[in-house]
N, C-alpha and C. Protein backbone atom coordinates (compact mmCIF):
# COMPACT_ATOMS: atom_id res chain seq x y z
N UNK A 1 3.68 6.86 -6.01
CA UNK A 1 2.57 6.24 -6.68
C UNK A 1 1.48 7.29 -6.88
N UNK A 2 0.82 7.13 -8.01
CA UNK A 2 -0.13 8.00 -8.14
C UNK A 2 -1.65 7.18 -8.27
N UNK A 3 -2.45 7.81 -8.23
CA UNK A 3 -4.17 7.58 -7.73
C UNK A 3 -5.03 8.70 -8.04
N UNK A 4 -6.26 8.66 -8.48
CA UNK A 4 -7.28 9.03 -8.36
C UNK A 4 -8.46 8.66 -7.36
N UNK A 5 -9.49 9.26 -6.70
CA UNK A 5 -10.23 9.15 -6.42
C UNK A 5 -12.08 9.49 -7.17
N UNK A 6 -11.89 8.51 -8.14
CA UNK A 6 -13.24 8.42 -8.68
C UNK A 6 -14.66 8.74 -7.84
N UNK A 7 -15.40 9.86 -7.98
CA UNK A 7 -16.60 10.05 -7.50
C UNK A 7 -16.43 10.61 -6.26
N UNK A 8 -15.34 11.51 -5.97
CA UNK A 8 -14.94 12.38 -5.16
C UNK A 8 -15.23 14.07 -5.39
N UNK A 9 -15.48 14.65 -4.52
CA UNK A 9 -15.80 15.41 -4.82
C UNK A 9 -15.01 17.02 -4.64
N UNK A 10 -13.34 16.41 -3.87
CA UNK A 10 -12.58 17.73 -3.94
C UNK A 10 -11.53 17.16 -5.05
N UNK A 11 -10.52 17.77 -4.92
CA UNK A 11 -9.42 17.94 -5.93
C UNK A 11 -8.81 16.55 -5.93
N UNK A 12 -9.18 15.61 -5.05
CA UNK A 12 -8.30 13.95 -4.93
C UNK A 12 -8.89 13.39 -6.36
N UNK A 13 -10.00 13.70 -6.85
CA UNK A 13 -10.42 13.37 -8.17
C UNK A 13 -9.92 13.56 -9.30
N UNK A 14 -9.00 14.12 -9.10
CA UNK A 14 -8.09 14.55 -10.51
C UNK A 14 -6.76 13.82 -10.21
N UNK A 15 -6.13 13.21 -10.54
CA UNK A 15 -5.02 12.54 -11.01
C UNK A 15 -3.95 13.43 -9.85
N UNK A 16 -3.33 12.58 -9.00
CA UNK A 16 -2.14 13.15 -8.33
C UNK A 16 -1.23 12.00 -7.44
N UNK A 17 -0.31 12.74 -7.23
CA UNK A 17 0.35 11.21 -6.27
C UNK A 17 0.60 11.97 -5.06
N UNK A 18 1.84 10.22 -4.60
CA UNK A 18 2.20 10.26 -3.08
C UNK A 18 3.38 9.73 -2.92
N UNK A 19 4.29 9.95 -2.00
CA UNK A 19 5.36 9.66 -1.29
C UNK A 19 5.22 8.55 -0.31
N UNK A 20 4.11 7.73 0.00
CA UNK A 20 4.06 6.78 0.81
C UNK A 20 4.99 6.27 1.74
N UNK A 21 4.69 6.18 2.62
CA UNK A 21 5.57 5.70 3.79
C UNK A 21 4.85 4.62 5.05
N UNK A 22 5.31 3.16 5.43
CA UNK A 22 4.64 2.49 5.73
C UNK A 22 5.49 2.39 6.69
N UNK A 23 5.13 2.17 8.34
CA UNK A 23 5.33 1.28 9.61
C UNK A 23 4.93 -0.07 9.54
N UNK A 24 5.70 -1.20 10.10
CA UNK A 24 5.23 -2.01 10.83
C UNK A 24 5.42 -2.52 12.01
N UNK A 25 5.00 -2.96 12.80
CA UNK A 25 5.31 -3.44 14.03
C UNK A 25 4.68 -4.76 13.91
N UNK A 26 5.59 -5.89 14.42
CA UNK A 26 5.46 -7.39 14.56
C UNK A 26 5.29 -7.38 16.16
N UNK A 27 4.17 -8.51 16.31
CA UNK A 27 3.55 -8.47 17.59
C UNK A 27 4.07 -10.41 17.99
N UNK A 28 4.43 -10.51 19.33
CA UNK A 28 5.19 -12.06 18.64
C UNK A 28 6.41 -12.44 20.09
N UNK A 29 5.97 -13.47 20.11
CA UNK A 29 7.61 -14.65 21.03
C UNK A 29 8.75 -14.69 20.32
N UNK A 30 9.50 -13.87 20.61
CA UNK A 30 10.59 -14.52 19.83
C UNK A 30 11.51 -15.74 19.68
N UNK A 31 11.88 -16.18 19.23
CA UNK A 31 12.37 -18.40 19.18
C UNK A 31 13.32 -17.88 19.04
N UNK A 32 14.49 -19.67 19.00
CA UNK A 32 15.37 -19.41 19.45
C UNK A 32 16.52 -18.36 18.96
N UNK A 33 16.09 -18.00 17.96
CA UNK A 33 16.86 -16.96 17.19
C UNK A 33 17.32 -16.27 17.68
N UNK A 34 16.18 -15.38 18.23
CA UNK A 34 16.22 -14.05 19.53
C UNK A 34 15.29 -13.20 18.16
N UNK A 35 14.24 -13.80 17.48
CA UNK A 35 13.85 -12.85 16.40
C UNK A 35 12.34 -13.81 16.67
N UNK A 36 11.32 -12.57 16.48
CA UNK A 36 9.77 -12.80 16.24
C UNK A 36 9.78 -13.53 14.65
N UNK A 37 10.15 -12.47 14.00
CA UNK A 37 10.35 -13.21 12.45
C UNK A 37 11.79 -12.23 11.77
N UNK A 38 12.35 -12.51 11.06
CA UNK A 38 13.67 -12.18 10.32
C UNK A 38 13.10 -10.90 9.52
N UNK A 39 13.70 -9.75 9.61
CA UNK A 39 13.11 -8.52 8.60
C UNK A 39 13.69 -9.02 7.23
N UNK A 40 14.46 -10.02 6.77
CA UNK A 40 14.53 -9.98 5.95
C UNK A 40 13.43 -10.85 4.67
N UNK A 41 13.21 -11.43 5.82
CA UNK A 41 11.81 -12.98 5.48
C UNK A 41 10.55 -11.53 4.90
N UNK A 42 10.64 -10.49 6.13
CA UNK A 42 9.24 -9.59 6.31
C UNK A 42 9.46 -8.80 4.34
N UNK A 43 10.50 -8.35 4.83
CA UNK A 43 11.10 -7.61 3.03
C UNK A 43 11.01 -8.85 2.12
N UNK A 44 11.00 -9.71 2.08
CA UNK A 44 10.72 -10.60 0.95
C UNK A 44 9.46 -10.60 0.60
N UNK A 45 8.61 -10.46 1.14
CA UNK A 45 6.48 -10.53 1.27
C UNK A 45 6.28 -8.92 0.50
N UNK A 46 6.87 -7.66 0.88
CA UNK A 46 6.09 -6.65 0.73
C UNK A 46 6.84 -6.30 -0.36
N UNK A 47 8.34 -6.72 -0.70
CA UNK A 47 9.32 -6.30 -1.41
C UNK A 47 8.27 -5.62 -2.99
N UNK A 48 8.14 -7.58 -3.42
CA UNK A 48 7.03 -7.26 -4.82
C UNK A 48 6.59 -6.22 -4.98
N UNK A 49 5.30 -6.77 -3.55
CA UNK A 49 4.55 -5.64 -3.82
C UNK A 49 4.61 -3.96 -3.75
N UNK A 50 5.59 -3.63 -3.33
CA UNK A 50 6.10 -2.26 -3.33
C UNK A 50 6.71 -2.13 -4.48
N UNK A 51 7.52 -2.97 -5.40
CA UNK A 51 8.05 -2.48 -6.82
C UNK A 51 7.01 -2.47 -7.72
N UNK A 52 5.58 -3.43 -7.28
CA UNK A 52 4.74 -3.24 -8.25
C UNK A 52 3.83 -2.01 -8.54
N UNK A 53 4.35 -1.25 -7.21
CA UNK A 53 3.07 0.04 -6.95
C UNK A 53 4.22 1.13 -7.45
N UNK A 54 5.43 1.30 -6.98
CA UNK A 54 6.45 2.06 -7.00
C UNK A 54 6.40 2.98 -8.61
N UNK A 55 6.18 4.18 -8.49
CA UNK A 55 5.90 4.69 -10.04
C UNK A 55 4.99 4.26 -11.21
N UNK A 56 3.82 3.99 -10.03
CA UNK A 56 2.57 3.41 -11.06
C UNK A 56 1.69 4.28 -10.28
N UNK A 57 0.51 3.77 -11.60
CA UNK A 57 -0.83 4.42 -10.98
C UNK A 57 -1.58 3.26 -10.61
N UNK A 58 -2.43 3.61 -9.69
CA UNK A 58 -2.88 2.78 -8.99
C UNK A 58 -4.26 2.78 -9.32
N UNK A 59 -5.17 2.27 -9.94
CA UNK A 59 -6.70 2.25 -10.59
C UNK A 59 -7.64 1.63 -9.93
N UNK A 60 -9.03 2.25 -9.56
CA UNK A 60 -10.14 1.53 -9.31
C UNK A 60 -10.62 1.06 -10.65
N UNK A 61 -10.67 -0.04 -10.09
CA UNK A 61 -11.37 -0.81 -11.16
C UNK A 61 -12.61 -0.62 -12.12
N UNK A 62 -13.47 0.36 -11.17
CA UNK A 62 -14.36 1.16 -11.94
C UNK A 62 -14.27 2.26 -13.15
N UNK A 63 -12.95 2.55 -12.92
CA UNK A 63 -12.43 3.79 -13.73
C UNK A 63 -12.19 3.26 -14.81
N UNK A 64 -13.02 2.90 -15.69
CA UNK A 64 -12.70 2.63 -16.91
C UNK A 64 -12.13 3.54 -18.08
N UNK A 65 -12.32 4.52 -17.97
CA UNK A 65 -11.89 6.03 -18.91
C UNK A 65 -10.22 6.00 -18.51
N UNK A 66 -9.77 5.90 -17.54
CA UNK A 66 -8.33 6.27 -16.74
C UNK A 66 -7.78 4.64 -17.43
N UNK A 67 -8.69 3.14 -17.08
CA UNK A 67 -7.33 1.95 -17.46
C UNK A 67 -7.45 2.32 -18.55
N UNK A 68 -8.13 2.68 -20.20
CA UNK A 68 -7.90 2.83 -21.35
C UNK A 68 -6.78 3.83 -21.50
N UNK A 69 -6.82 4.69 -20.60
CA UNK A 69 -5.39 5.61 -21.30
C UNK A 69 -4.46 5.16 -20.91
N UNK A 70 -4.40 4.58 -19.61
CA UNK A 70 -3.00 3.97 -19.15
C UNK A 70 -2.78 3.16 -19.88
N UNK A 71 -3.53 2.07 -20.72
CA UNK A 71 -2.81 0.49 -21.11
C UNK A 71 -2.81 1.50 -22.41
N UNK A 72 -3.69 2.44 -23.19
CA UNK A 72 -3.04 2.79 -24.36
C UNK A 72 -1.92 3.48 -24.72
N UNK A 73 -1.51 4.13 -23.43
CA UNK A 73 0.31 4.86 -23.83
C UNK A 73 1.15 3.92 -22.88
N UNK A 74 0.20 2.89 -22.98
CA UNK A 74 1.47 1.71 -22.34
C UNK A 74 2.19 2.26 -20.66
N UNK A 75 1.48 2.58 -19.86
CA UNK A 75 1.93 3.32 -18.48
C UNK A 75 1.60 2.26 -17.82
N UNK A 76 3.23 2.30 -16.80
CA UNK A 76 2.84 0.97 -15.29
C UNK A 76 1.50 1.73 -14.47
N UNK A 77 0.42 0.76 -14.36
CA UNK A 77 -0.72 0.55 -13.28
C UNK A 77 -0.64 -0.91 -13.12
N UNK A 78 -1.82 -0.58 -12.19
CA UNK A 78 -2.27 -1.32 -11.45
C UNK A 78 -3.52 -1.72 -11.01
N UNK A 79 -4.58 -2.23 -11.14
CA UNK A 79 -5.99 -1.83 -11.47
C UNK A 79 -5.98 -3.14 -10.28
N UNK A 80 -6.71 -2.24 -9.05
CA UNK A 80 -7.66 -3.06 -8.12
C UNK A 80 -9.16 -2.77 -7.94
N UNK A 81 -9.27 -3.93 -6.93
CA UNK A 81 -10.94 -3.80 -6.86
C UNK A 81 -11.51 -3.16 -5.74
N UNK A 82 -10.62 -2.21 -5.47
CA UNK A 82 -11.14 -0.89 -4.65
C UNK A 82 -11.19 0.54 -4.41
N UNK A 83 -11.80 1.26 -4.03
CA UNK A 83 -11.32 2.74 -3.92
C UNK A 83 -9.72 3.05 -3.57
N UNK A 84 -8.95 3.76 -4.34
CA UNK A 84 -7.79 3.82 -4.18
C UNK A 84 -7.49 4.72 -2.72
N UNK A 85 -8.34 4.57 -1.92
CA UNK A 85 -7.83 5.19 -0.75
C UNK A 85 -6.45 4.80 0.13
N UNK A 86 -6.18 5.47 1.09
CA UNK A 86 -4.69 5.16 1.93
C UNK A 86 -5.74 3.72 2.81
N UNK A 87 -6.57 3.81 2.95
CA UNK A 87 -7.46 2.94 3.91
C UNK A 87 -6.63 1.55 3.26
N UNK A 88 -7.56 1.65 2.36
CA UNK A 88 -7.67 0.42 0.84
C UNK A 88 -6.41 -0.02 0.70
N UNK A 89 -5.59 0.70 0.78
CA UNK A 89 -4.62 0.44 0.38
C UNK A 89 -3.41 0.29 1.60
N UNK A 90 -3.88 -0.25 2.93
CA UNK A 90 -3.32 -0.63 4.21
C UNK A 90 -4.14 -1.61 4.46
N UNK A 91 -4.98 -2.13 3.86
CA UNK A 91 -6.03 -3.36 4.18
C UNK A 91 -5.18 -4.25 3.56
N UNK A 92 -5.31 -3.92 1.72
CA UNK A 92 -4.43 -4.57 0.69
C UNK A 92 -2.56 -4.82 1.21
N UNK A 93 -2.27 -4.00 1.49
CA UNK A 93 -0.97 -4.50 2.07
C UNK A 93 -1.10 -5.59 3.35
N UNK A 94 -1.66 -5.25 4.20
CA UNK A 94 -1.78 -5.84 5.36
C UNK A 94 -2.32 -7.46 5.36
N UNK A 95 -3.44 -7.33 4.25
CA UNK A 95 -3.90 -9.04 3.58
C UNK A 95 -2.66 -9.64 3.17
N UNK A 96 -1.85 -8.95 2.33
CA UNK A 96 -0.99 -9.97 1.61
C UNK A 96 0.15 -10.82 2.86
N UNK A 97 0.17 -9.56 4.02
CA UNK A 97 1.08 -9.91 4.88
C UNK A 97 0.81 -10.70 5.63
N UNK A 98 -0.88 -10.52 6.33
CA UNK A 98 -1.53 -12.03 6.89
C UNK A 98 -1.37 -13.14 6.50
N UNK A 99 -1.57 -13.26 4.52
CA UNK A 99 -1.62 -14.37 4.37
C UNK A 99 0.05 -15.44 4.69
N UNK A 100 0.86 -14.47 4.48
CA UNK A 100 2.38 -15.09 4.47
C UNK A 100 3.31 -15.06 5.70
N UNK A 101 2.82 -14.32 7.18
CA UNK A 101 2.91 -14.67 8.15
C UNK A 101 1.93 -15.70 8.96
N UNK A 102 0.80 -15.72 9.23
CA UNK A 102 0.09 -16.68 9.24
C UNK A 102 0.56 -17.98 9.86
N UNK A 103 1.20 -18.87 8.73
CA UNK A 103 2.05 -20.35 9.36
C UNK A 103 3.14 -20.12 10.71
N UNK A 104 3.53 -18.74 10.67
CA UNK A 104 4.85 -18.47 11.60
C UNK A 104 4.24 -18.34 12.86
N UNK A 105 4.44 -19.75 13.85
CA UNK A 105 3.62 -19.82 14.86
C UNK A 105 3.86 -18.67 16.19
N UNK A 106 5.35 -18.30 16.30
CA UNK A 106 5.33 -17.34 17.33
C UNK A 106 5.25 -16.07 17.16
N UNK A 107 4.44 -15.90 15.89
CA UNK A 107 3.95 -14.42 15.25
C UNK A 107 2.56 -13.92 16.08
N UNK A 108 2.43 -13.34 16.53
CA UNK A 108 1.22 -13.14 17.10
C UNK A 108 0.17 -12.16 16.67
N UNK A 109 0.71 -11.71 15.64
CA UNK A 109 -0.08 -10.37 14.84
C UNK A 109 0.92 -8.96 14.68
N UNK A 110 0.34 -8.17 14.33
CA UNK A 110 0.98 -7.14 13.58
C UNK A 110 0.08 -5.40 13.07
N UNK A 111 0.75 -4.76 13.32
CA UNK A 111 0.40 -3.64 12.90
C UNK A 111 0.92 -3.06 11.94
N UNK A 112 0.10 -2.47 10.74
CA UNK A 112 0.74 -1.53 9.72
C UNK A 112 -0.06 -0.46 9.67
N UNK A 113 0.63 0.46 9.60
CA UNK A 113 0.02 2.17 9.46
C UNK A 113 0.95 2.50 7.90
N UNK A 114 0.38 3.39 7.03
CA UNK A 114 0.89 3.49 5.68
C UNK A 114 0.26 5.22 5.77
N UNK A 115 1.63 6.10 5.49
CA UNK A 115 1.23 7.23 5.26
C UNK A 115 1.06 7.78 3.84
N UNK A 116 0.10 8.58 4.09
CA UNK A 116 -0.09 9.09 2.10
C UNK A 116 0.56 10.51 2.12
N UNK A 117 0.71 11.36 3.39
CA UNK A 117 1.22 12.25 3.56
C UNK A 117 1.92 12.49 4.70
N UNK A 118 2.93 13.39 5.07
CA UNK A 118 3.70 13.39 6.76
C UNK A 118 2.00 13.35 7.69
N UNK A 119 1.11 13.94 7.51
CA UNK A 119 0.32 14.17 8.68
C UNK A 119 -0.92 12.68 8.36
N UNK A 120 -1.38 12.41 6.67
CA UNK A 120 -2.19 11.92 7.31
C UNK A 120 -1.80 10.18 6.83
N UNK A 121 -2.69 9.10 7.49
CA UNK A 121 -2.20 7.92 7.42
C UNK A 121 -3.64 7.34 8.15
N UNK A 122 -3.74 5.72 7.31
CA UNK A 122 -4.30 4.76 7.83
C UNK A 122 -3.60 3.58 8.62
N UNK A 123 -4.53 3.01 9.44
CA UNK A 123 -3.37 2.07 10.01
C UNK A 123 -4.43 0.67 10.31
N UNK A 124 -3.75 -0.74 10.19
CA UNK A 124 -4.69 -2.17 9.87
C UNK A 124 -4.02 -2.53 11.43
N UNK A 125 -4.90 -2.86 12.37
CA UNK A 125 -4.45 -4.20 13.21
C UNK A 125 -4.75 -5.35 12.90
N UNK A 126 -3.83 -6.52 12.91
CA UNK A 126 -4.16 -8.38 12.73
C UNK A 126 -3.77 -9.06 13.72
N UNK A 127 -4.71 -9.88 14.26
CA UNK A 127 -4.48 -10.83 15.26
C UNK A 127 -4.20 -12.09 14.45
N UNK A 128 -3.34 -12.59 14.60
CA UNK A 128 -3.16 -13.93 13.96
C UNK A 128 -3.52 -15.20 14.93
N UNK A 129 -3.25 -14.84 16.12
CA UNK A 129 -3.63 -15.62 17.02
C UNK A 129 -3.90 -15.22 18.54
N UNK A 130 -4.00 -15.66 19.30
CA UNK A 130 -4.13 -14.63 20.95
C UNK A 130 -3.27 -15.41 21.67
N UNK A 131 -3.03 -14.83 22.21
CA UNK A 131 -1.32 -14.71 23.21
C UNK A 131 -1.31 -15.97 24.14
């Protein structure tokens, strides 16, 4: 995926990408299954959203100069309403995942760390509930 950082002031301001790489760890009782929640239930939630980012650019919403060229040579983005940071963009993953674990009562929360490079990475803790 590629990104800019609008109103930056080293080289992240110019148009470049990333190799992304995301952890999670499910925090949780496991039922009678012998499973906290099914990885395959977990890959159904982020699946989307990883084909939707996958070989796109990823836009602050502010960048108005950058969505005109993308929607005018017709290029996959993605235009959110935040700084395209690794931060921003482990909050945004991590929301969508709250909202759709959440009901799963012996889920107890969860960690995601999302790397933008081997060394550097942000990482979201969620309590969904206390133990």
């Amino acid at each position: 995926m590629a990104h800019r950082l609008l109103d930056h002031e080293s080289g992240c301001r110019n148009m470049h990408g990333h190799s992304y790489r995301m952890e999670l760890e499910i925090e949780g009782e496991p039922d009678e299954s012998g499973m906290i929640v099914d990885f395959d239930q977990v890959s159904k939630i982020l699946r989307p959203l990883i084909a939707e980012l996958d070989h796109s650019f990823l836009c602050d919403e502010r960048d108005a100069v950058l969505i005109a060229f993308l929607r005018e040579q017709d290029m996959k983005h993605k235009v959110v309403p935040f700084r395209t940071t690794v931060e921003n963009l482990c909050t945004y993953f991590a929301g969508h995942l709250q909202t759709a674990l959440a009901p799963i009562s012996n889920v107890q929360g969860f960690s995601m760390r999302i790397y933008e490079t081997a060394r550097n990475s942000a990482v979201v803790d969620v309590k969904l509930r206390e133990e």
